[in-house]
Protein backbone atom coordinates (compact mmCIF):
# COMPACT_ATOMS: atom_id res chain seq x y z
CA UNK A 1 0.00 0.00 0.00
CA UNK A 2 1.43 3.12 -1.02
CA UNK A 3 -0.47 5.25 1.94
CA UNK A 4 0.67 5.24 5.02
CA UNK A 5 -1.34 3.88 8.30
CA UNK A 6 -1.77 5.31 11.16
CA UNK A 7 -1.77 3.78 14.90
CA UNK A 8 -5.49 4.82 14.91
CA UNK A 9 -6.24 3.34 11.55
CA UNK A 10 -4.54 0.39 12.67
CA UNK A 11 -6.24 0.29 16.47
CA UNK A 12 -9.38 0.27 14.25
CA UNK A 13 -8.74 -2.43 11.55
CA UNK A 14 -7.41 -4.68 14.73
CA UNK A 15 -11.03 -3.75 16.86
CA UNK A 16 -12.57 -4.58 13.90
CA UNK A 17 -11.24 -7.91 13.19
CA UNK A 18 -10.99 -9.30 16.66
CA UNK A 19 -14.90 -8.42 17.48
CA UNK A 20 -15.74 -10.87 14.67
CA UNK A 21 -14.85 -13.94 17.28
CA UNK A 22 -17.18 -13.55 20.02
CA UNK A 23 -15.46 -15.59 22.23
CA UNK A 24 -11.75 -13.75 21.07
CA UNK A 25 -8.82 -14.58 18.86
CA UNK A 26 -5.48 -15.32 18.80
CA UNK A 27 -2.54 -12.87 17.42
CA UNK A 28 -1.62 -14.88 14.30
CA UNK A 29 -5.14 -15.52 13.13
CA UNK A 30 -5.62 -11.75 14.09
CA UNK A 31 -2.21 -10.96 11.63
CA UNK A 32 -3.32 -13.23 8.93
CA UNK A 33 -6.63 -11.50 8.89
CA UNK A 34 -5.52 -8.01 9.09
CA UNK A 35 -3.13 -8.92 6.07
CA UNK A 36 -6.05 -9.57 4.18
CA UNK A 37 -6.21 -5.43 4.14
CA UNK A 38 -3.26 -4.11 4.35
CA UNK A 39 0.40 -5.39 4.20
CA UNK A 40 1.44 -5.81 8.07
CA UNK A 41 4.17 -7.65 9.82
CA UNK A 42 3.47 -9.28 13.55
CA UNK A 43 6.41 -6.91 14.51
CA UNK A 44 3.35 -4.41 13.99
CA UNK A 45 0.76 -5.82 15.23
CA UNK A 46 2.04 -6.99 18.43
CA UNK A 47 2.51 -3.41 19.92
CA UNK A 48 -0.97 -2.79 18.75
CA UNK A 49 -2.06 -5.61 20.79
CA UNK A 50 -0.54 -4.82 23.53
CA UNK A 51 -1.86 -0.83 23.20
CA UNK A 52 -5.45 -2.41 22.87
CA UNK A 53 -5.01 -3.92 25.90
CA UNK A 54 -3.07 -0.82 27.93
CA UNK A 55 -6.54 1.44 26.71
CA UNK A 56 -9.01 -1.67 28.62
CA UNK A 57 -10.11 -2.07 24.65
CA UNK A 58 -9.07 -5.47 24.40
CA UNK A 59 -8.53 -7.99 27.43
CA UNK A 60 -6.49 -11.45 27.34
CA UNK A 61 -6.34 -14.78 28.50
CA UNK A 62 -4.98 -18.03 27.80
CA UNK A 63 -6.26 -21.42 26.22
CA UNK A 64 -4.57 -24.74 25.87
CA UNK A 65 -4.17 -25.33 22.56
CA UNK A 66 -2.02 -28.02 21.31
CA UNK A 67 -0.08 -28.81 24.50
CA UNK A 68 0.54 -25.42 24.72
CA UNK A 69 -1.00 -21.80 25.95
CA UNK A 70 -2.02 -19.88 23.20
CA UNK A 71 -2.98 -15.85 24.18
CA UNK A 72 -6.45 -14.74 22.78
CA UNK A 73 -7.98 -11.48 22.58
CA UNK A 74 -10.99 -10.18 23.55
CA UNK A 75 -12.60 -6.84 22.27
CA UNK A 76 -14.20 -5.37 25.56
CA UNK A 77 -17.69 -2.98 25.88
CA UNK A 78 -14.64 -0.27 26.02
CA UNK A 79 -13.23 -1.60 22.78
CA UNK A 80 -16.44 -1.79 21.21
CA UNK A 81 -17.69 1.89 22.01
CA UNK A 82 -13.96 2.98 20.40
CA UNK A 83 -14.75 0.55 17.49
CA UNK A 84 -17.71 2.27 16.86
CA UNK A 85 -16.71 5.84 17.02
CA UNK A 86 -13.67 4.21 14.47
CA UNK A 87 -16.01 3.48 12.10
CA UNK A 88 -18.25 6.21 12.15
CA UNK A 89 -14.83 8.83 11.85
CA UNK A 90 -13.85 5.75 8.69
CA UNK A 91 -17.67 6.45 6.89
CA UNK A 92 -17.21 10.37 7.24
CA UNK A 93 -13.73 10.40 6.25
CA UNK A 94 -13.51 8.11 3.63
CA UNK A 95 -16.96 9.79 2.05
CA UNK A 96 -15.00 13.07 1.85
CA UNK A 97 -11.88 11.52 -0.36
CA UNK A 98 -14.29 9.86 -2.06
CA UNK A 99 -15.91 13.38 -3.20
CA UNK A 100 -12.62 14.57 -3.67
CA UNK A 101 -11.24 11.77 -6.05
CA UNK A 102 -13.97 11.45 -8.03
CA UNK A 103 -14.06 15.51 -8.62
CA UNK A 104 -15.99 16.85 -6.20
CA UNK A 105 -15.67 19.21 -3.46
CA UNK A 106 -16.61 18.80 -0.11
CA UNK A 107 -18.49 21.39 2.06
């Protein structure tokens, strides 16, 4: 992608993709599906994560999976308000490039 994302661009995309799992999701799934939008390494995503979880938007716990823990995440009633207010601020902004690429002007 040749524009650059932002932390809250990228808060949003993550909110977005880990309140799809009800009961949460685990980083790499979360990764791979975040890659389906936008090129992103774990490197990345992993302070995002961890951010999320700082801001009580996302909380954490840990499954057996495989003989092994595996750390899921959980998008909380804080996470969804901000996920909201994410995607309303995405619908207005992206409605005002819109305008502007396809000739318009905005008011």
């Amino acid at each position: 992608m040749v524009f650059n994302t932002g932390a809250a661009l990228l808060d949003a995309i993550v909110l977005a993709v880990v309140s799809r799992e009800d009961d949460g999701t685990y980083g790499y799934k979360i990764t791979q599906d975040v890659r389906k939008a936008l090129e992103v390494s774990e490197s990345t995503l992993y302070p995002v994560l961890r951010r999320l979880q700082k801001d009580e938007c996302l909380e954490v716990y840990d499954r057996q999976f495989d003989g092994r823990n595996r750390r899921y995440y959980k998008v909380t009633d804080r996470g969804m308000a901000q996920l909201k207010l994410y995607t309303t601020e995405w619908k207005n902004y992206s409605k005002k490039i819109n305008i502007l690429f396809e000739g318009g002007v905005t008011v």
